[in-house]
Structures are given as structure tokens and as C-alpha cells.
PDB file of N, CA and C in Angstrom:
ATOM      1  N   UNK A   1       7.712 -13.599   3.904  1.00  0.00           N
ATOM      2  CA  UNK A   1       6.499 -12.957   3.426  1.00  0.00           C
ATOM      3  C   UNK A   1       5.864 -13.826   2.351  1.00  0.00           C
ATOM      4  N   UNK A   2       4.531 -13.951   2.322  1.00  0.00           N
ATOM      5  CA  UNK A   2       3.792 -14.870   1.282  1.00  0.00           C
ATOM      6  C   UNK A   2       3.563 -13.496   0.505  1.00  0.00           C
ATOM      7  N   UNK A   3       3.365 -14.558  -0.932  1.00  0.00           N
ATOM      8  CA  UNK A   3       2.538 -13.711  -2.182  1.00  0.00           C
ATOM      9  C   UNK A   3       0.982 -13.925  -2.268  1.00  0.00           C
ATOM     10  N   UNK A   4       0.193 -12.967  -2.485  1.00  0.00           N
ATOM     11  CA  UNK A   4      -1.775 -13.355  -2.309  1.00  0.00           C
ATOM     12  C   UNK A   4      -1.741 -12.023  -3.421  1.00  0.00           C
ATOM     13  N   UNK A   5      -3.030 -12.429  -3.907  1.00  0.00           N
ATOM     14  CA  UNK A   5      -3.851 -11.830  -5.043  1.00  0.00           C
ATOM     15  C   UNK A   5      -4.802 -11.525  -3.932  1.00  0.00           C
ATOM     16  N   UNK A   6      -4.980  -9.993  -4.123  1.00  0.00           N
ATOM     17  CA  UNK A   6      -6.003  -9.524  -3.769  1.00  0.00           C
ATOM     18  C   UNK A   6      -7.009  -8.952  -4.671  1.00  0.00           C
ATOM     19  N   UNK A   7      -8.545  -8.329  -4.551  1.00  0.00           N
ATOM     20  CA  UNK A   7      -9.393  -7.628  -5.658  1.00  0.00           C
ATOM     21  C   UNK A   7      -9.505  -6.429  -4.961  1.00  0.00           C
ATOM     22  N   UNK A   8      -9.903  -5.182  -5.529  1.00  0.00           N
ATOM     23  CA  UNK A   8     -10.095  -4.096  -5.161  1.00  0.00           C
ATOM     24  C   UNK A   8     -11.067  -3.451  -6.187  1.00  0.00           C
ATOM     25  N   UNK A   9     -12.399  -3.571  -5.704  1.00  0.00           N
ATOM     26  CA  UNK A   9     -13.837  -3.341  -6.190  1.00  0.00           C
ATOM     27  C   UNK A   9     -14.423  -2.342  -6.089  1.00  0.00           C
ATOM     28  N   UNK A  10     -14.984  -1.356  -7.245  1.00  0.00           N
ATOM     29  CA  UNK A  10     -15.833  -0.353  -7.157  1.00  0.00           C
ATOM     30  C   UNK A  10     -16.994  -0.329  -7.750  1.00  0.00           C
ATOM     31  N   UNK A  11     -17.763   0.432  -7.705  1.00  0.00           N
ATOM     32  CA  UNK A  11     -19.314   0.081  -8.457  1.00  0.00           C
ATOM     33  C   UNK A  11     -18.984   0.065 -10.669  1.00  0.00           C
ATOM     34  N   UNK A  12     -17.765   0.366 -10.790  1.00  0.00           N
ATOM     35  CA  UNK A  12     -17.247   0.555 -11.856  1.00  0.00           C
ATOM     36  C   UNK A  12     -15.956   0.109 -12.083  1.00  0.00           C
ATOM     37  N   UNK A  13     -14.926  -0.537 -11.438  1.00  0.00           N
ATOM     38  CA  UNK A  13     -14.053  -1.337 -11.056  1.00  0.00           C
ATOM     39  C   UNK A  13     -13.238  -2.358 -10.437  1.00  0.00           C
ATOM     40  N   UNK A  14     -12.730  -3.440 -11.409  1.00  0.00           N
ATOM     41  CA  UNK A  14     -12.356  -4.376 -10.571  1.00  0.00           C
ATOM     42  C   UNK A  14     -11.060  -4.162 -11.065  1.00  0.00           C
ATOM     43  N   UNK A  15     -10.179  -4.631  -9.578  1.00  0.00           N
ATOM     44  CA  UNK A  15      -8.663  -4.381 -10.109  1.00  0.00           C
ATOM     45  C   UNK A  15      -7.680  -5.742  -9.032  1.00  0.00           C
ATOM     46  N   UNK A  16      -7.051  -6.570  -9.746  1.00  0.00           N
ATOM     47  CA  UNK A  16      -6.210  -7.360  -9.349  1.00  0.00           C
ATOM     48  C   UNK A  16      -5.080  -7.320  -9.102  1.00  0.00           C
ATOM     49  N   UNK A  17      -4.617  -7.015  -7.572  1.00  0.00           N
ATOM     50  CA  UNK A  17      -3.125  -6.724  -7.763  1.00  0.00           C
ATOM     51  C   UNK A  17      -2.048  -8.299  -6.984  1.00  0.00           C
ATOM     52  N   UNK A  18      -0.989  -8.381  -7.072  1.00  0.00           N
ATOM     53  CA  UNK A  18      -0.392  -9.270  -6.260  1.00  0.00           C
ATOM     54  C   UNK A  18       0.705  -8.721  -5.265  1.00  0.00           C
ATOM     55  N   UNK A  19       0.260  -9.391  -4.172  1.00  0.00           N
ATOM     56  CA  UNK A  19       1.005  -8.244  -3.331  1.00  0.00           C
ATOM     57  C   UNK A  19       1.747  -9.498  -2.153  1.00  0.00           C
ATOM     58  N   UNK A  20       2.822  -8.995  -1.715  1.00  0.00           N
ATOM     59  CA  UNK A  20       3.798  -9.585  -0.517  1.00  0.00           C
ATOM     60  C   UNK A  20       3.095  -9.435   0.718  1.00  0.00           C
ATOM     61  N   UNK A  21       2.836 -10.078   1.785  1.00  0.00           N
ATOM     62  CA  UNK A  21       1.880  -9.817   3.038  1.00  0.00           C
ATOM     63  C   UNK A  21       3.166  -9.648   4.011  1.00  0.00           C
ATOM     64  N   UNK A  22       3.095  -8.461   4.412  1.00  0.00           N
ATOM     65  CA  UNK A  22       4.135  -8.370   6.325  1.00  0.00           C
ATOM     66  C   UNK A  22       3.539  -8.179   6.788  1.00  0.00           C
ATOM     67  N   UNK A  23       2.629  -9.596   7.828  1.00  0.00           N
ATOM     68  CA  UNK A  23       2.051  -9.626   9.025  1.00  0.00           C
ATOM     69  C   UNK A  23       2.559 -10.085   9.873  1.00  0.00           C
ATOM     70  N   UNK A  24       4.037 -10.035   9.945  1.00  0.00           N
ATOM     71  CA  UNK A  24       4.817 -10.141  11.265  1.00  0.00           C
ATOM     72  C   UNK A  24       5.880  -8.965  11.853  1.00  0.00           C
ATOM     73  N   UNK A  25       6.021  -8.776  13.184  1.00  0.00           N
ATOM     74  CA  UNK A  25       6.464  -7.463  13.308  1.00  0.00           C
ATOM     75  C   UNK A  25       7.766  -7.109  12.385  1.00  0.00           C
ATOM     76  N   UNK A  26       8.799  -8.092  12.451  1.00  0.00           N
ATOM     77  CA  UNK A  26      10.205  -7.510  11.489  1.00  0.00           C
ATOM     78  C   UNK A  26       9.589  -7.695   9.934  1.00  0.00           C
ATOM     79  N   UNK A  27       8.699  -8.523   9.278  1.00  0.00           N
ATOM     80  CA  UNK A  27       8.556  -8.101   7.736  1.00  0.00           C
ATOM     81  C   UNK A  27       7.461  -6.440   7.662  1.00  0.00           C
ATOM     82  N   UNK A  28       6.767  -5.898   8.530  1.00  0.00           N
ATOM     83  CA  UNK A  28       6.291  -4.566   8.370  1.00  0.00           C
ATOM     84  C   UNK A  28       7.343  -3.675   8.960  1.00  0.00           C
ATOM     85  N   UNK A  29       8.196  -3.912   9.765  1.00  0.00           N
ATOM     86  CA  UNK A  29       9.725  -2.858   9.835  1.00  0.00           C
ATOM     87  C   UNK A  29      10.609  -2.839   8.871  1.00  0.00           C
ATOM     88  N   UNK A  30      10.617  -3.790   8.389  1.00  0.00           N
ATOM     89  CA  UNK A  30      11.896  -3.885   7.100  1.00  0.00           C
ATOM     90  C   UNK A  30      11.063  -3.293   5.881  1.00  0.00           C
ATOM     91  N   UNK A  31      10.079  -3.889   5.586  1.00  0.00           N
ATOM     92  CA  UNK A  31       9.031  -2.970   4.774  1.00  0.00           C
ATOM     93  C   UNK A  31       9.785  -3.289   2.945  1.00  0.00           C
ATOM     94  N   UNK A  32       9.450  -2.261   2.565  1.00  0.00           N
ATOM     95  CA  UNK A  32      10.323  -2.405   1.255  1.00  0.00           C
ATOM     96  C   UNK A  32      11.563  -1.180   1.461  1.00  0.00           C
ATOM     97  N   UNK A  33      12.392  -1.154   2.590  1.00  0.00           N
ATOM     98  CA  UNK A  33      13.699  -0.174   2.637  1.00  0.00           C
ATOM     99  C   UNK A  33      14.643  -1.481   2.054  1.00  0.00           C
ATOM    100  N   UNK A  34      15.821  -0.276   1.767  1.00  0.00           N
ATOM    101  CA  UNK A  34      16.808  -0.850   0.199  1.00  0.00           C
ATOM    102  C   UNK A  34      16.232  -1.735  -0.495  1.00  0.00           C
ATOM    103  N   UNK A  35      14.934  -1.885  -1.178  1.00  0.00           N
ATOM    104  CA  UNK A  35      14.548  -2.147  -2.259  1.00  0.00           C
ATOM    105  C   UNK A  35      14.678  -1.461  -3.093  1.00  0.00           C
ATOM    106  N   UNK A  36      14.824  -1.867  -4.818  1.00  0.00           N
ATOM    107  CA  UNK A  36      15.454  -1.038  -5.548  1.00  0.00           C
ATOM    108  C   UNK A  36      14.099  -0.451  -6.917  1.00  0.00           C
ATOM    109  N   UNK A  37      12.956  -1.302  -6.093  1.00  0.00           N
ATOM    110  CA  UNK A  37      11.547  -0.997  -7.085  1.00  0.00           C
ATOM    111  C   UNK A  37      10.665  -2.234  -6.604  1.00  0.00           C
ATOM    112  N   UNK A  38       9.802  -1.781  -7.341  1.00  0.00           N
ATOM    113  CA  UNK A  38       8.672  -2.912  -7.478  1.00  0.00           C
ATOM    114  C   UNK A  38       7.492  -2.924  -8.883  1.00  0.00           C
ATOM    115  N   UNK A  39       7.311  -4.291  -9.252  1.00  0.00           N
ATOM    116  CA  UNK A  39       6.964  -4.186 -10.375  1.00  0.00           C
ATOM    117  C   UNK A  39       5.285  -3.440 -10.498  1.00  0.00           C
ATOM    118  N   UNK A  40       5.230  -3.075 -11.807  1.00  0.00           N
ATOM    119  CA  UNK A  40       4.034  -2.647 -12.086  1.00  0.00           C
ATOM    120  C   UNK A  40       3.007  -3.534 -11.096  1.00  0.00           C
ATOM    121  N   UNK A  41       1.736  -3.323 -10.849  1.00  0.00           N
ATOM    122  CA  UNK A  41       0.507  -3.966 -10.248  1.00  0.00           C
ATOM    123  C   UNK A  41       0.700  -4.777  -9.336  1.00  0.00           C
ATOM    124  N   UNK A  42       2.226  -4.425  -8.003  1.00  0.00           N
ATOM    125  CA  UNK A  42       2.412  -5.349  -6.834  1.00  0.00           C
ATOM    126  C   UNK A  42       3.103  -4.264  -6.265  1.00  0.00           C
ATOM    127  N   UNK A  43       2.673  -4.767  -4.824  1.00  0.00           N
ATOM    128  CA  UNK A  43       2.542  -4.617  -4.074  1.00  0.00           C
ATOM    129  C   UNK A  43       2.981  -4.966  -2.747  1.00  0.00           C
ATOM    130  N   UNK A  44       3.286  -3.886  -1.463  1.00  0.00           N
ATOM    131  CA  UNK A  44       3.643  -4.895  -0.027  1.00  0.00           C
ATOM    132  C   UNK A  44       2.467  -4.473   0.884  1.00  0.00           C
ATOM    133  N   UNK A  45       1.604  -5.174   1.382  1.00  0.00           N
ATOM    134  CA  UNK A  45       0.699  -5.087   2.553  1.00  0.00           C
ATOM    135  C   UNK A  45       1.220  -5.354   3.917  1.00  0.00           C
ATOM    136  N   UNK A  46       0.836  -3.806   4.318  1.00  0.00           N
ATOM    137  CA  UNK A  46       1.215  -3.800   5.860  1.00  0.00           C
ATOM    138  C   UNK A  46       0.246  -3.915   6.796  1.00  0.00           C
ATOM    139  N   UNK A  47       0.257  -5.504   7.600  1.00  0.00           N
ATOM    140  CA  UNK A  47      -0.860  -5.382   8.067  1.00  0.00           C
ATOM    141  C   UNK A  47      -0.870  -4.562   9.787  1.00  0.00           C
ATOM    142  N   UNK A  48      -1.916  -4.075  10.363  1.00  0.00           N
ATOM    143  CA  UNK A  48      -2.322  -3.624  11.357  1.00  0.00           C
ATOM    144  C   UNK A  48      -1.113  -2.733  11.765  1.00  0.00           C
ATOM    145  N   UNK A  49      -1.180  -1.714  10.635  1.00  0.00           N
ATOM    146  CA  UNK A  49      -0.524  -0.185  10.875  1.00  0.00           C
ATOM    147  C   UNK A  49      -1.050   0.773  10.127  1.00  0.00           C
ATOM    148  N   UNK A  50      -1.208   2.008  10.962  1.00  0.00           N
ATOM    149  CA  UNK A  50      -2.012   3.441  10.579  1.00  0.00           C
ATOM    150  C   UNK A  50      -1.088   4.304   9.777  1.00  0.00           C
ATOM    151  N   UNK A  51       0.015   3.912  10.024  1.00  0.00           N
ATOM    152  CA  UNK A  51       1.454   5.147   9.633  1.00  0.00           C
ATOM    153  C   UNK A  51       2.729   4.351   8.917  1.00  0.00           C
ATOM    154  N   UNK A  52       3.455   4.933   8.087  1.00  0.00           N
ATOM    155  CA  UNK A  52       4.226   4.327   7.407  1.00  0.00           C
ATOM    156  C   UNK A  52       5.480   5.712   7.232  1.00  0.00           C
ATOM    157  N   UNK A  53       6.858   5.409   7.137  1.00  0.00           N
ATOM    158  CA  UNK A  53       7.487   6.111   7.069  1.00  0.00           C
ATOM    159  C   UNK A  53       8.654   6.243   5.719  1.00  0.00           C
ATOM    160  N   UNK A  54       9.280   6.497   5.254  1.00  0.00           N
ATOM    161  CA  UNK A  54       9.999   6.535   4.060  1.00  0.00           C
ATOM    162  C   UNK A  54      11.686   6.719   4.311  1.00  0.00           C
ATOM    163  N   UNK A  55      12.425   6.560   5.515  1.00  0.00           N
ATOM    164  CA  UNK A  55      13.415   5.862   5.905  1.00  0.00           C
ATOM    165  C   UNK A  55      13.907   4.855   5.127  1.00  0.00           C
ATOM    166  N   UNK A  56      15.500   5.202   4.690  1.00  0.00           N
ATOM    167  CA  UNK A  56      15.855   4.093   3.783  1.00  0.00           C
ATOM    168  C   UNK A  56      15.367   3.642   2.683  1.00  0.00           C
ATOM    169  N   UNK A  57      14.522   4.213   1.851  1.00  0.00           N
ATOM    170  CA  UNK A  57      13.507   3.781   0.752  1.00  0.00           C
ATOM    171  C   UNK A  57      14.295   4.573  -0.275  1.00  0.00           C
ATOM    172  N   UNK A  58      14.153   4.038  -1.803  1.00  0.00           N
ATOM    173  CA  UNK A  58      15.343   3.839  -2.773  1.00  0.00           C
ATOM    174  C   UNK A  58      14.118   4.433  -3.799  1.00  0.00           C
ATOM    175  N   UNK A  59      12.831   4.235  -3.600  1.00  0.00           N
ATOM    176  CA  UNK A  59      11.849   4.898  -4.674  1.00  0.00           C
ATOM    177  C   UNK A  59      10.549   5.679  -3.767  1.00  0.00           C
ATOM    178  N   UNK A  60       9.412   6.363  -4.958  1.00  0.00           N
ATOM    179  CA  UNK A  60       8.805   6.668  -4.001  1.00  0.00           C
ATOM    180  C   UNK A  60       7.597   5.948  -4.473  1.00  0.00           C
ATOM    181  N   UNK A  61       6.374   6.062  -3.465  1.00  0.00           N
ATOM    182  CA  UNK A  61       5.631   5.188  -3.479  1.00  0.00           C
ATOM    183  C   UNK A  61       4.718   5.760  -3.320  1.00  0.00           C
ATOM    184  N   UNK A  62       3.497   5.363  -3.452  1.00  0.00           N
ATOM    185  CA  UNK A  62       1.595   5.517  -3.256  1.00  0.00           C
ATOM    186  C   UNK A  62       1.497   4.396  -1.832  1.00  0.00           C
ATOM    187  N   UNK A  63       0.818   5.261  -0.662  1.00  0.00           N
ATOM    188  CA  UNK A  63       0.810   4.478   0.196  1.00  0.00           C
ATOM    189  C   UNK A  63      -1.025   4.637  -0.177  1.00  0.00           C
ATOM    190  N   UNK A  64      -1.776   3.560   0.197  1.00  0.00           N
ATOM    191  CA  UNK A  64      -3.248   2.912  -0.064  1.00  0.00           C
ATOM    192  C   UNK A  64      -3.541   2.564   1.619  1.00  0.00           C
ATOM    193  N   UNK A  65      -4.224   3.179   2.324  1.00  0.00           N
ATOM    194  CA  UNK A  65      -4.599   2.976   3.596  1.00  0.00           C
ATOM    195  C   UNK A  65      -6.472   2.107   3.563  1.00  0.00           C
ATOM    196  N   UNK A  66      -6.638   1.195   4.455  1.00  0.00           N
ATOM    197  CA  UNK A  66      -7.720   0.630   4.357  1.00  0.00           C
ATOM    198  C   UNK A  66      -8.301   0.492   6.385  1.00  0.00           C
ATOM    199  N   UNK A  67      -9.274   0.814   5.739  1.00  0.00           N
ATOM    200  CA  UNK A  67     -10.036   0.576   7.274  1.00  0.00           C
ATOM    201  C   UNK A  67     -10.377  -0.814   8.014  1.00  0.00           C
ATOM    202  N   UNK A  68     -11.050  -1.265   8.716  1.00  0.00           N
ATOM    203  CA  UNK A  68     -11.234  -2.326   9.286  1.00  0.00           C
ATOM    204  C   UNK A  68     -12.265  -3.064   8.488  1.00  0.00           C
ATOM    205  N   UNK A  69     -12.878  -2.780   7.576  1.00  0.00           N
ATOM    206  CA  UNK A  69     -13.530  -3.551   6.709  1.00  0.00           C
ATOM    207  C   UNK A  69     -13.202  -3.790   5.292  1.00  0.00           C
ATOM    208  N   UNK A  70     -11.783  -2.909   5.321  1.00  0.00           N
ATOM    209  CA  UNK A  70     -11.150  -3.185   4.073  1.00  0.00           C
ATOM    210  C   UNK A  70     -11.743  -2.445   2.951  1.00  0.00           C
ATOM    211  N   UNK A  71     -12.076  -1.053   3.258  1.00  0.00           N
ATOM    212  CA  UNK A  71     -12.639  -0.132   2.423  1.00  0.00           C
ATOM    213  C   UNK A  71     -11.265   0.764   2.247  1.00  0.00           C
ATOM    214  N   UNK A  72     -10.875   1.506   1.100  1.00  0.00           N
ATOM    215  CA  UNK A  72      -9.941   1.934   1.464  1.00  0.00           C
ATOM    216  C   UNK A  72     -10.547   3.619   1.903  1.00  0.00           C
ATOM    217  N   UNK A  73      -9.760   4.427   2.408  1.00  0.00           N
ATOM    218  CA  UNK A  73      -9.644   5.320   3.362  1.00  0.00           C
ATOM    219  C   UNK A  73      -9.120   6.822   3.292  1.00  0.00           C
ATOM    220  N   UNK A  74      -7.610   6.451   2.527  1.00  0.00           N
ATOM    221  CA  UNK A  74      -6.748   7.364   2.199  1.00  0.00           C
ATOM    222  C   UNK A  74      -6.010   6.772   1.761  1.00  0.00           C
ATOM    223  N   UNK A  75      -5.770   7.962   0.357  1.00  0.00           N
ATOM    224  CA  UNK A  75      -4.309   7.404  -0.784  1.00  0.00           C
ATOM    225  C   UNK A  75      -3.153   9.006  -0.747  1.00  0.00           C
ATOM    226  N   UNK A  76      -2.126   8.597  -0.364  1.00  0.00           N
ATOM    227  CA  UNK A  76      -1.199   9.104  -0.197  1.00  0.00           C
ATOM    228  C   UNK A  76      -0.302   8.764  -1.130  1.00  0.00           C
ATOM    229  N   UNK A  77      -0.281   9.833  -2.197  1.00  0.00           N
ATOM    230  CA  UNK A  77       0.775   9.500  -3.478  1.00  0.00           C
ATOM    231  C   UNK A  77       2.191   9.957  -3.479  1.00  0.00           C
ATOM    232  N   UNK A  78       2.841   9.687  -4.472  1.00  0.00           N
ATOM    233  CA  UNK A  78       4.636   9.920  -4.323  1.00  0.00           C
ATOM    234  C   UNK A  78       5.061  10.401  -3.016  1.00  0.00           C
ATOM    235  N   UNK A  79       4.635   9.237  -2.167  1.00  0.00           N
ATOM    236  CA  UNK A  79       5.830   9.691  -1.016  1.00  0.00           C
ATOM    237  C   UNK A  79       7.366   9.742  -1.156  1.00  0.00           C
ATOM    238  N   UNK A  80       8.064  10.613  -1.285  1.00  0.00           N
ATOM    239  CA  UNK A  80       9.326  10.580  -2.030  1.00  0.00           C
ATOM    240  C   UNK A  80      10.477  10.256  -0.304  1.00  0.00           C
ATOM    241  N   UNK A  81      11.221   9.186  -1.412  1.00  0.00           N
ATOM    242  CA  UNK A  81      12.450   8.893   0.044  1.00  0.00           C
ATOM    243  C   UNK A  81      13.315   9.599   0.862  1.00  0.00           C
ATOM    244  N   UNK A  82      12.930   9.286   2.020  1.00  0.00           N
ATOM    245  CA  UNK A  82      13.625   9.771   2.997  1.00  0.00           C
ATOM    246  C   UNK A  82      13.013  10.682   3.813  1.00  0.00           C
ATOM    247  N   UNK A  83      12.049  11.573   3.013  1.00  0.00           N
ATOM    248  CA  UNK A  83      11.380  12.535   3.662  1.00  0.00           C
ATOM    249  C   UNK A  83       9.784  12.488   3.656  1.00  0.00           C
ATOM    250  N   UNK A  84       9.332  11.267   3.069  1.00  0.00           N
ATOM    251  CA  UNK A  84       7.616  10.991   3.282  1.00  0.00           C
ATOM    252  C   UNK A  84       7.510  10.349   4.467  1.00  0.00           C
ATOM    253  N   UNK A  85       6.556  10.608   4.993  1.00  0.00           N
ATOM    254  CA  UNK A  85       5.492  10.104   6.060  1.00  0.00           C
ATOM    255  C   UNK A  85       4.000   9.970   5.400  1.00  0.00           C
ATOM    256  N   UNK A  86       3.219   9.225   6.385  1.00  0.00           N
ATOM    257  CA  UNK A  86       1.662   9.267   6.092  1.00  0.00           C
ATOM    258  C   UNK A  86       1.094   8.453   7.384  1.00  0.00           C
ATOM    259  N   UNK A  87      -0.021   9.244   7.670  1.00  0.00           N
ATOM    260  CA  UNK A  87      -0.781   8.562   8.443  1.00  0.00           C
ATOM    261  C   UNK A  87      -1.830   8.392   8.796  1.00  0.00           C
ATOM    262  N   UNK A  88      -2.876   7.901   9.043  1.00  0.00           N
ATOM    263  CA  UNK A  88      -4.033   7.956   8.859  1.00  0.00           C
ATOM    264  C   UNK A  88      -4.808   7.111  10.108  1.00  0.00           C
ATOM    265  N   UNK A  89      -5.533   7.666  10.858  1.00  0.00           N
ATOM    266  CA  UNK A  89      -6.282   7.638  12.461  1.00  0.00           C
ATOM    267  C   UNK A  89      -6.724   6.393  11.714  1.00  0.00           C
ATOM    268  N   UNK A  90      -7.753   6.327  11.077  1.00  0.00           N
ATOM    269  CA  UNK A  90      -8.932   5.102  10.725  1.00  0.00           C
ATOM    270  C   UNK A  90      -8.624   4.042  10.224  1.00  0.00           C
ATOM    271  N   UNK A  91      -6.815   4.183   9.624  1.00  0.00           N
ATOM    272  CA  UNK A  91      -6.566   2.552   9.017  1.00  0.00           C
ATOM    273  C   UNK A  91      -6.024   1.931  10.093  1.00  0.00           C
ATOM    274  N   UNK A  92      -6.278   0.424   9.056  1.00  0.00           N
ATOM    275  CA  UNK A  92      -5.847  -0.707   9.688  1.00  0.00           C
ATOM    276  C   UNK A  92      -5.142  -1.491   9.096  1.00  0.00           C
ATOM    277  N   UNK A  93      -4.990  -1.257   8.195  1.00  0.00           N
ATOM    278  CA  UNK A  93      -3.676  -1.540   7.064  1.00  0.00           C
ATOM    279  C   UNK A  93      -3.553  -0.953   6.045  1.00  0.00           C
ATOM    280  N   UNK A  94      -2.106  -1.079   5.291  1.00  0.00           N
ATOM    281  CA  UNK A  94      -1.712  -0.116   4.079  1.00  0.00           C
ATOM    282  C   UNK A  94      -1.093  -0.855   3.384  1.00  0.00           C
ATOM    283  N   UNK A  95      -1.075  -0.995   2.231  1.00  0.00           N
ATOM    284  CA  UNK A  95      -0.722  -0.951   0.527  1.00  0.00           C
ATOM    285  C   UNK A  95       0.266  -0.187  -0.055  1.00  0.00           C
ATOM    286  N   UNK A  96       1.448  -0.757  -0.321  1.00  0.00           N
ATOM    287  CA  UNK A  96       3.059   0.441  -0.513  1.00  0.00           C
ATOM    288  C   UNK A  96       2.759  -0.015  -1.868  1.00  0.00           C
ATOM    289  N   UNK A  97       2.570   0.734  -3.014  1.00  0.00           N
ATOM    290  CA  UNK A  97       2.981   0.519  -4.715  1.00  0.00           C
ATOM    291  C   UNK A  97       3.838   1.225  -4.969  1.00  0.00           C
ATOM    292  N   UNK A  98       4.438   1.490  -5.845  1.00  0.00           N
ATOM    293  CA  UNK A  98       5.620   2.622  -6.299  1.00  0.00           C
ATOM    294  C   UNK A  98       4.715   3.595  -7.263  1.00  0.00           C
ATOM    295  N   UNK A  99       5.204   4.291  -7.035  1.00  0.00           N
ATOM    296  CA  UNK A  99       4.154   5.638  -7.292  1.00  0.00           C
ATOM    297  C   UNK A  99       4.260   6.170  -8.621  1.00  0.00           C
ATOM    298  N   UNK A 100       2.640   6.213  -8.620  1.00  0.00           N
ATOM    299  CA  UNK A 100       2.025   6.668  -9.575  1.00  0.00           C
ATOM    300  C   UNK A 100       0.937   5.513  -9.893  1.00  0.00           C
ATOM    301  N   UNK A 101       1.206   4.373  -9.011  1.00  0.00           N
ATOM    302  CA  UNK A 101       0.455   3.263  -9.255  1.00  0.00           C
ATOM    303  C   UNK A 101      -1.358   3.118  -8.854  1.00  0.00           C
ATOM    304  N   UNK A 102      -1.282   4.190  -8.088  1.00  0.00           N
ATOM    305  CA  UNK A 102      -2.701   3.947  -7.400  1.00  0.00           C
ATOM    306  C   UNK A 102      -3.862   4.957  -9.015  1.00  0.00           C
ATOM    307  N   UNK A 103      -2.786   6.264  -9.058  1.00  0.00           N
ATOM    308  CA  UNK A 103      -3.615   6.468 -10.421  1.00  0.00           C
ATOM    309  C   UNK A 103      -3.644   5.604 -11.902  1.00  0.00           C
ATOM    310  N   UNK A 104      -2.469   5.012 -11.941  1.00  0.00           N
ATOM    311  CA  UNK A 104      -2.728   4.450 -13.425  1.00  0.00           C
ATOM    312  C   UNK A 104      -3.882   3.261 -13.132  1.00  0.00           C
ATOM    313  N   UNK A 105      -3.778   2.422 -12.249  1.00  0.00           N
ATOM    314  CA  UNK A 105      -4.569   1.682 -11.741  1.00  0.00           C
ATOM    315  C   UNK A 105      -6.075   1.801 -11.756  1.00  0.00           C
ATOM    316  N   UNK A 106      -5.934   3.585 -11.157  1.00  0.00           N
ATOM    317  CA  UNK A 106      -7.830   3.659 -11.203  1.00  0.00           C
ATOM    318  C   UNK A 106      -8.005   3.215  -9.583  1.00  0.00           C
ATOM    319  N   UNK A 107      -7.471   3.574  -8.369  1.00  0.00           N
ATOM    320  CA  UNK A 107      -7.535   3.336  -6.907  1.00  0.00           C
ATOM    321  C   UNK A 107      -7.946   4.666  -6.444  1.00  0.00           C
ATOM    322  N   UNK A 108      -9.268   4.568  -6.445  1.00  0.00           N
ATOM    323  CA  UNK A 108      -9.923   5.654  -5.556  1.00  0.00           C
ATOM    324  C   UNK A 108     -10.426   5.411  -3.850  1.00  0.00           C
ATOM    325  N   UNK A 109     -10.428   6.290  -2.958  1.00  0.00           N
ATOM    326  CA  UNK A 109     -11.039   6.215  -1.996  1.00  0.00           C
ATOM    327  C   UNK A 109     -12.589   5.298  -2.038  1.00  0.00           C
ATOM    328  N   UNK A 110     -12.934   4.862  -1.039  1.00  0.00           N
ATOM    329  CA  UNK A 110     -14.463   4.009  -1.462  1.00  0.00           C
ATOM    330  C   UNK A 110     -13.953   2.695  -1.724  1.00  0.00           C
ATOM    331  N   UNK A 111     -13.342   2.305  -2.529  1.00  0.00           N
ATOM    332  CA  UNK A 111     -12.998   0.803  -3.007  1.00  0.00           C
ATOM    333  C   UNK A 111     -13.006   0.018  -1.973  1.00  0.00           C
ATOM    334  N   UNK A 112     -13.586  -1.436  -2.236  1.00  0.00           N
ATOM    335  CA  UNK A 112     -13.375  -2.015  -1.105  1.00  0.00           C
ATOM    336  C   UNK A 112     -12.768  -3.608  -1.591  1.00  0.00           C
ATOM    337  N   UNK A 113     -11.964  -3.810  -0.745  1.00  0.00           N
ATOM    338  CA  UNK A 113     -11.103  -5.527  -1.119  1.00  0.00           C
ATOM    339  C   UNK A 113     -11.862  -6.552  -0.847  1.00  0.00           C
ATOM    340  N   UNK A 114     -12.293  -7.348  -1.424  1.00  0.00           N
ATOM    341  CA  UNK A 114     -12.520  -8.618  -1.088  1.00  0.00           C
ATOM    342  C   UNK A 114     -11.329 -10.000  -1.800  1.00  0.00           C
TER     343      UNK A 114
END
């Protein structure tokens, strides 16, 4: 998995996070299961998946769903392990933070990545 800086832009926010990319099928299956955290303002991007599951996961997380233009879509907070799901018809990729991250952050629906 590579590391990339992404932006996430609102008419009132800019926000920089650094995030791990799984755009290959085994790094978006392995995902972040038995990971033991992740630091403040990073992130794992899952690319070209609608649904994410919480199997094997050691924390819980803010899943960040984004559409095909990279607007985001739906934020799904403390998915707690073992028993979160999320899914969302219109994405096209998702954003795993450890939760609580999408609010301290300031990650509202609308935002869009460039």
C-alpha cells in the first residue's frame, strides 16, 4: 500500500489528511483487520467499494464514503468491531479513520477531494 496526501474541501474548509491507498483486491480485504489503531488525521482508502464490514477489527472507526467525483456521500461514525457494517448504493470509495475522526476533523457530507 502507498502513502498520498489527500485535500478534502468545503466552501469553509480545507482539511489534509494522509492516508494508505488499497487499490488492489487483497490490500481492500485485509483492510485495517488486527490493526491495533491508527493515528490521528490518517487514514486507509478503499478504492472501488460501496460496503465495508468490521470483521476482525481491534477499534472502531468513521467510515467516509465518496461518490464518483469524489464528493463525499455518507459518513458512518463509530462503527464498533465485529458488529459494524455500512453501505452505501452511490459510493465509489471509502475512507476508514478511527472514530470520532470525521467530527473532530470537521468532515461533512458535500466535501469534495481534490
Amino acid at each position: 500500500m502507498s502513502i498520498q496526501t489527500i485535500t478534502l474541501v468545503s466552501d469553509r474548509r480545507r482539511i489534509s489528511l494522509s492516508i494508505e491507498m488499497a487499490d488492489s483486491w487483497w490490500s481492500r480485504f485485509k483492510g485495517l483487520m488486527l490493526r491495533r489503531s491508527l493515528p490521528e488525521g490518517q487514514g486507509l482508502w478503499l478504492r472501488k467499494t460501496n460496503s465495508i464490514h468490521m470483521c476482525f477489527m481491534r477499534f472502531a472507526i468513521d467510515a467516509i464514503f465518496f461518490d464518483e467525483s469524489g464528493t463525499v456521500v455518507k459518513i458512518s461514525r463509530n462503527l464498533s468491531p465485529w458488529t459494524g457494517i455500512s453501505i452505501c448504493i452511490k459510493a465509489k470509495d471509502c475512507l476508514e479513520m478511527k472514530a470520532g475522526e470525521a467530527e473532530r476533523l470537521g468532515i461533512v457530507v458535500g466535501m469534495n477531494k481534490i
